[in-house]
C-alpha atoms as a PDB file:
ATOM      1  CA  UNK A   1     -63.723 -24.520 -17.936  1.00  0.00           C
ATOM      2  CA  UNK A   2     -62.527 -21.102 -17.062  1.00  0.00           C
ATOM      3  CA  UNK A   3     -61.049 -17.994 -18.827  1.00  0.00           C
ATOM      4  CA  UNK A   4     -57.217 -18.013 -17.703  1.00  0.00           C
ATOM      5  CA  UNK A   5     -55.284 -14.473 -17.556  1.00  0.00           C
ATOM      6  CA  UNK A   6     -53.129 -14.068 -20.231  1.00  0.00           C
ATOM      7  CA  UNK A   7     -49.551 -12.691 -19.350  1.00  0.00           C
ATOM      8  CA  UNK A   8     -48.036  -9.948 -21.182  1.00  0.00           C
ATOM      9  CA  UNK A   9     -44.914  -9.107 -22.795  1.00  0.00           C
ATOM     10  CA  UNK A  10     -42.277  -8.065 -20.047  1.00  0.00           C
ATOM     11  CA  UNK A  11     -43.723 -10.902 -17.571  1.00  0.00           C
ATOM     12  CA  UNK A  12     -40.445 -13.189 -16.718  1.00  0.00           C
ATOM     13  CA  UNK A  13     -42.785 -16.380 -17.382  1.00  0.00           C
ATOM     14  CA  UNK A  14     -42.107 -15.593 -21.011  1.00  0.00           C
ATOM     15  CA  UNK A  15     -39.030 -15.844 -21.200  1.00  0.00           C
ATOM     16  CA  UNK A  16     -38.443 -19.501 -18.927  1.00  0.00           C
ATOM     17  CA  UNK A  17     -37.934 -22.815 -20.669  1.00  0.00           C
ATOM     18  CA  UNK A  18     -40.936 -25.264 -20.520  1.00  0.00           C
ATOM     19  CA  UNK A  19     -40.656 -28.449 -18.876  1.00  0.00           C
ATOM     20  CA  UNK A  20     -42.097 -31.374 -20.552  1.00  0.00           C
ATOM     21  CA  UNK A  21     -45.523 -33.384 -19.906  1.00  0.00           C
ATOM     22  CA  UNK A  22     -44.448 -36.566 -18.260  1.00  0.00           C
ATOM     23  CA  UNK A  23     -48.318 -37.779 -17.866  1.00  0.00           C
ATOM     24  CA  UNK A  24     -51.644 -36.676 -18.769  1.00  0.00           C
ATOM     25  CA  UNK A  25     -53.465 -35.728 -15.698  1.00  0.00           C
ATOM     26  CA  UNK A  26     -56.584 -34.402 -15.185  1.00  0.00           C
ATOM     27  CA  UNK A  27     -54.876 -31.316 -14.086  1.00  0.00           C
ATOM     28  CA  UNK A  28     -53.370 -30.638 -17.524  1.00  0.00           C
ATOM     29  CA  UNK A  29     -56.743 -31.635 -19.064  1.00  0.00           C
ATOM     30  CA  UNK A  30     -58.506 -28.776 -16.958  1.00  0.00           C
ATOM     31  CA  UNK A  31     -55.612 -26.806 -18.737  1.00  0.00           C
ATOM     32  CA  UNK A  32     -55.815 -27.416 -21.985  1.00  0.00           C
ATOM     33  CA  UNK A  33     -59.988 -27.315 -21.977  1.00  0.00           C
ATOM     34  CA  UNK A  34     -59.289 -23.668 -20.084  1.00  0.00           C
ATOM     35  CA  UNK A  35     -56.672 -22.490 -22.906  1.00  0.00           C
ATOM     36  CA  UNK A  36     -58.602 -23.244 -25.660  1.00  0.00           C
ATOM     37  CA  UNK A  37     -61.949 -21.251 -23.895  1.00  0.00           C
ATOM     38  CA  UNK A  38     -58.894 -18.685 -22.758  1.00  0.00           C
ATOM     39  CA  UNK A  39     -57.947 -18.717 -27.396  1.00  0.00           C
ATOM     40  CA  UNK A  40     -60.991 -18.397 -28.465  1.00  0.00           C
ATOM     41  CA  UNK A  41     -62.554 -15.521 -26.269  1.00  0.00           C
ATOM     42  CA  UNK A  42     -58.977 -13.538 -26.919  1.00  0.00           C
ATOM     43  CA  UNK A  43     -59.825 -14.094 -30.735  1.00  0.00           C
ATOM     44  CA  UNK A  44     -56.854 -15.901 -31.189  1.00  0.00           C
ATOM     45  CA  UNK A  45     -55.303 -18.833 -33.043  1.00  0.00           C
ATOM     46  CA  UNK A  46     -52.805 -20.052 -30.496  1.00  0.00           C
ATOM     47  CA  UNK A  47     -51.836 -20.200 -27.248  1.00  0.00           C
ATOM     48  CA  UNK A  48     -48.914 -22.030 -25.274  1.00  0.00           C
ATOM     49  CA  UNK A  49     -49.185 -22.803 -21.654  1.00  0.00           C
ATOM     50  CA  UNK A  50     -46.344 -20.676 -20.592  1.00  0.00           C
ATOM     51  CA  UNK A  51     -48.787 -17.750 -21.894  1.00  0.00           C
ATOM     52  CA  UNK A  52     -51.206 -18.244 -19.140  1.00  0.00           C
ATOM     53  CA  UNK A  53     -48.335 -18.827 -16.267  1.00  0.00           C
ATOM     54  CA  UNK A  54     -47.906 -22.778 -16.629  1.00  0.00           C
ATOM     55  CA  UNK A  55     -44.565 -23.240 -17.730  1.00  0.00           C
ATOM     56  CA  UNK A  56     -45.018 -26.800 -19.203  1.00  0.00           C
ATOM     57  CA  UNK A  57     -44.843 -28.044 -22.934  1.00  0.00           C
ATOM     58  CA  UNK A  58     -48.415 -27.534 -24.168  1.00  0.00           C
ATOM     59  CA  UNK A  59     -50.102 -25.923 -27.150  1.00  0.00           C
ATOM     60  CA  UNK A  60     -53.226 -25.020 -28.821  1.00  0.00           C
ATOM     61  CA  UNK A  61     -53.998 -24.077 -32.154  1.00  0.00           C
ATOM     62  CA  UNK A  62     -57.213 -23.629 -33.739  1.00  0.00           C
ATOM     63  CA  UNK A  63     -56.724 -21.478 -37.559  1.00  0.00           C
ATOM     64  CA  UNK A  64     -60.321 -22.097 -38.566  1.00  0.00           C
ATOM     65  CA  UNK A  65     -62.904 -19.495 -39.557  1.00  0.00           C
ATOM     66  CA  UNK A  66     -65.241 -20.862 -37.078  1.00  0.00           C
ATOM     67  CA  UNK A  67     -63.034 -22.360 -34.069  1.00  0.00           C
ATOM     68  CA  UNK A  68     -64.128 -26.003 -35.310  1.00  0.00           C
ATOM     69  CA  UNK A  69     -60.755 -27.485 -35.558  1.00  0.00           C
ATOM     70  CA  UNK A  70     -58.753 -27.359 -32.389  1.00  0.00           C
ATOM     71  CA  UNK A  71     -55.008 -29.103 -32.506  1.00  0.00           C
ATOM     72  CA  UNK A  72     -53.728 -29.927 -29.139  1.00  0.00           C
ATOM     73  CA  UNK A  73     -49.679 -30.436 -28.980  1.00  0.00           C
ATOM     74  CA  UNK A  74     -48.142 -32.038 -25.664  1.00  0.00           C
ATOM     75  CA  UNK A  75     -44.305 -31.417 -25.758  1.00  0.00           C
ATOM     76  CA  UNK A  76     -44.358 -30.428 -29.930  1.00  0.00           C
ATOM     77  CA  UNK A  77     -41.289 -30.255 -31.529  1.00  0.00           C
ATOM     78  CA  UNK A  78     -40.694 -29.067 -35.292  1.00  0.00           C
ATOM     79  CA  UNK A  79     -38.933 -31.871 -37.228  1.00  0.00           C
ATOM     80  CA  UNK A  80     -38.956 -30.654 -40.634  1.00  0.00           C
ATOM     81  CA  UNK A  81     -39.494 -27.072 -41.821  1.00  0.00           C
ATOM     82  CA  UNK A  82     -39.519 -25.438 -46.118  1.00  0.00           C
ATOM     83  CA  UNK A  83     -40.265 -22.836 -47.776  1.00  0.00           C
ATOM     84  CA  UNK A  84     -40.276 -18.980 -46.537  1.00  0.00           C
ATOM     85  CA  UNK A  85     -43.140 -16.421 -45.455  1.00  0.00           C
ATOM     86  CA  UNK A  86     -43.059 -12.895 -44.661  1.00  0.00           C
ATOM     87  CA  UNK A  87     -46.279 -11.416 -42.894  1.00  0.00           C
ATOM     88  CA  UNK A  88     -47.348  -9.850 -39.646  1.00  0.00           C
ATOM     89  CA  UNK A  89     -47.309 -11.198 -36.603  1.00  0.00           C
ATOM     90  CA  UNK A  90     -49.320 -10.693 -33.449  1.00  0.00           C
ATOM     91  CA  UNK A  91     -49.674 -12.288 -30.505  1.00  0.00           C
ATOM     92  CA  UNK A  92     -52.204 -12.666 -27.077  1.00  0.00           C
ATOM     93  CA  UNK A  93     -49.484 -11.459 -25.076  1.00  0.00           C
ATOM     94  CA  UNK A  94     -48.898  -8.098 -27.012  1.00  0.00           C
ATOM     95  CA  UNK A  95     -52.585  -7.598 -27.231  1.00  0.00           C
ATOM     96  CA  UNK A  96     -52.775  -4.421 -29.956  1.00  0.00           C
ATOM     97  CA  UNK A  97     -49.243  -5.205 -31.474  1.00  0.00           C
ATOM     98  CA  UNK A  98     -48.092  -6.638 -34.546  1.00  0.00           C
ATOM     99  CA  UNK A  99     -44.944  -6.813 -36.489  1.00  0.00           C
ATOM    100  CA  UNK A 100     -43.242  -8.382 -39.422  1.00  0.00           C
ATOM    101  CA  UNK A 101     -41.588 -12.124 -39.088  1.00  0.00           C
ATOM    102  CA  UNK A 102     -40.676 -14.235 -41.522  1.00  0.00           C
ATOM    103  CA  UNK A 103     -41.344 -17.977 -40.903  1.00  0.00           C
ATOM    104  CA  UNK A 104     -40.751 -21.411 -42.775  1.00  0.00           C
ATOM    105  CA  UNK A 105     -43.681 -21.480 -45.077  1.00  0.00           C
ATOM    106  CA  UNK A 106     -44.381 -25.590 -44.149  1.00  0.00           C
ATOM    107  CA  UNK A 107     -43.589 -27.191 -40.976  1.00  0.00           C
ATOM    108  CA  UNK A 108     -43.927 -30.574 -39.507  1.00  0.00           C
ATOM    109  CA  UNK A 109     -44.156 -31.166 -36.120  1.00  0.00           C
ATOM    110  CA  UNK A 110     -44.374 -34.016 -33.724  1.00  0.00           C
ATOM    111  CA  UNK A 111     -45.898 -34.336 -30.641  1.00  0.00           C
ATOM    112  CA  UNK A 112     -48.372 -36.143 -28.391  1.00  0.00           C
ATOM    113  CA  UNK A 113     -52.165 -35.140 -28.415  1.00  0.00           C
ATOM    114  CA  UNK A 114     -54.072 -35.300 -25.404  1.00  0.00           C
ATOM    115  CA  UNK A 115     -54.393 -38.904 -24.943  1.00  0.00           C
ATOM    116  CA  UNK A 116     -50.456 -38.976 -24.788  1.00  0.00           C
ATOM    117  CA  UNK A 117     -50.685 -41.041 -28.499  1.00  0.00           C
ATOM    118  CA  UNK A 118     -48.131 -39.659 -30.519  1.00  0.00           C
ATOM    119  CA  UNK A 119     -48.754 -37.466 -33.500  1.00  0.00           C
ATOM    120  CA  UNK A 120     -47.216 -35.962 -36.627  1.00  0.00           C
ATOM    121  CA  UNK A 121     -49.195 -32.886 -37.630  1.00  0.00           C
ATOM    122  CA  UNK A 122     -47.876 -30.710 -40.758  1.00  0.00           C
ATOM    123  CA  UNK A 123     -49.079 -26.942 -42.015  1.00  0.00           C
ATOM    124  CA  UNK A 124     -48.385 -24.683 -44.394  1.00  0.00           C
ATOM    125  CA  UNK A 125     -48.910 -20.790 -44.496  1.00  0.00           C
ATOM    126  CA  UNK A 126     -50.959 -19.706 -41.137  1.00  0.00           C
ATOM    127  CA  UNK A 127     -50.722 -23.356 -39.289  1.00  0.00           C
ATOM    128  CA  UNK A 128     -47.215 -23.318 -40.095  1.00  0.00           C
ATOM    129  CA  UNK A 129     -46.737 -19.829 -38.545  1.00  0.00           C
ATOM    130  CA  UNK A 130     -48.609 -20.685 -35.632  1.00  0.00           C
ATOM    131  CA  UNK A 131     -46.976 -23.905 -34.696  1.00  0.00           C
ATOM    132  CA  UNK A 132     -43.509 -21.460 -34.757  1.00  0.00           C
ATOM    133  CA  UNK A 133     -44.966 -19.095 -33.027  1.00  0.00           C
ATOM    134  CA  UNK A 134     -46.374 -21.265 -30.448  1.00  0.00           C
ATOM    135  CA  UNK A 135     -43.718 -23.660 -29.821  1.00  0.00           C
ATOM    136  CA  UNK A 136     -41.156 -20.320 -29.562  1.00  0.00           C
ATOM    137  CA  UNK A 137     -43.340 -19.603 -26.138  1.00  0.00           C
ATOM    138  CA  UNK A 138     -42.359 -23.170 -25.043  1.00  0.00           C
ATOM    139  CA  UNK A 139     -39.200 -22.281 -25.439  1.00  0.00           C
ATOM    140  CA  UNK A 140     -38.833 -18.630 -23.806  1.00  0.00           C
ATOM    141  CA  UNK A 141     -39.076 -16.431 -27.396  1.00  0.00           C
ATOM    142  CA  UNK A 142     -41.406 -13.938 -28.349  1.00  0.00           C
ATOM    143  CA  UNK A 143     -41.866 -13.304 -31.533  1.00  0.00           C
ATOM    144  CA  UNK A 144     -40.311  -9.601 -31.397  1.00  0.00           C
ATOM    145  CA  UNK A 145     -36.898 -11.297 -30.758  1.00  0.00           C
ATOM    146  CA  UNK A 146     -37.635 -12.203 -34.765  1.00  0.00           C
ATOM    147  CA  UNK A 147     -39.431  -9.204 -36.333  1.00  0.00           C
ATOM    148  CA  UNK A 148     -37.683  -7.556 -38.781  1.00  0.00           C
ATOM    149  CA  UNK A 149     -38.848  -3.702 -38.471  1.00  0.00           C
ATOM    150  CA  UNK A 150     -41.189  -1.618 -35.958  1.00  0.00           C
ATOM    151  CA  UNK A 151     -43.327  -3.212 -34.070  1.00  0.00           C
ATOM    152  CA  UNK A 152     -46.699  -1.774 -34.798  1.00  0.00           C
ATOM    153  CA  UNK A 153     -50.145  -0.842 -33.310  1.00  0.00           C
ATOM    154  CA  UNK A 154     -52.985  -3.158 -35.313  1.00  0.00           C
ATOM    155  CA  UNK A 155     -54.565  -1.448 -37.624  1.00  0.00           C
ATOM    156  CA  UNK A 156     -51.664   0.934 -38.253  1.00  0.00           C
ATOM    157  CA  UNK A 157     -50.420   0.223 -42.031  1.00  0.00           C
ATOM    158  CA  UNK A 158     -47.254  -1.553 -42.557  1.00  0.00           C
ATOM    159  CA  UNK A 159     -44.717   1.134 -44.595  1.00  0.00           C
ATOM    160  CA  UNK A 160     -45.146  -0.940 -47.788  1.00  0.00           C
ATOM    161  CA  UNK A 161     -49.103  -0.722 -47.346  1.00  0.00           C
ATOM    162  CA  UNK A 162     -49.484   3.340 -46.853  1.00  0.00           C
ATOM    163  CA  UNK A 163     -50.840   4.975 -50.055  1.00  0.00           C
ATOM    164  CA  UNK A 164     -49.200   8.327 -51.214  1.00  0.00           C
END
């Protein structure tokens, strides 16, 4: 396994269409095992293969505290979505930044995992956010095409959140 570089906002990569994963090949399990080591030492909780120049239809997600529940998603798509959220937003690609998105509040994807046996995950709240997020890099979006407002540096308080 191997740390990957992560490409920042501004690098055309971002903004291409992902193809889809025809096969599972030991290739594109190298990948996956090397985005998930790539996640977790960003301190992240998802990461699409366009993100780390591979423009093909793969994503990781891993919300828990202690990186113990990894979700692999081979060409994911979102089949049912309810509900609203409105947080911030940050991503490995706009390492420092955050900004305010709202995002369906539940959302059900399907997908394969990394066996190529279809799945049906579902989230609500973070996981739900994440599979948006993540399956917008699939597609070319970045989550500042979305973000209502500034975006921010972390750790800078949103406008609501400064005290007077």
């Amino acid at each position: 396994m191997a740390i990957r570089a992560i490409r920042e906002f501004g690098d055309p990569v971002l903004e291409k269409t992902a193809k889809p994963v025809a096969e599972m090949t030991a290739r594109y399990t190298e990948l996956i095992e090397d985005m998930l080591e790539t996640m977790y030492d960003a301190g992240g909780v998802g990461l699409a293969a366009p993100q780390v120049g591979i423009l093909r239809r793969i994503v990781v997600i891993d919300v828990s505290e202690d990186g113990s529940d990894p979700i692999i998603l081979i060409n994911p798509e979102i089949v049912e979505t309810s509900g609203e959220q409105t947080g911030m937003e940050g991503c490995l690609s706009l390492p420092g930044k955050q900004g305010q998105v709202t995002r369906p509040n539940y959302v059900k994807v399907k997908a394969y995992d990394q066996n190529m046996q279809p799945v049906e995950k579902e989230g609500t709240e973070l996981l739900a956010r994440a599979f948006c997020h993540e399956i917008d890099h699939l597609n070319g979006h970045v989550y500042t095409e979305f973000m209502e407002g500034e975006l921010q540096d972390v750790g800078e308080a949103a406008p609501e959140e400064v005290e007077e």
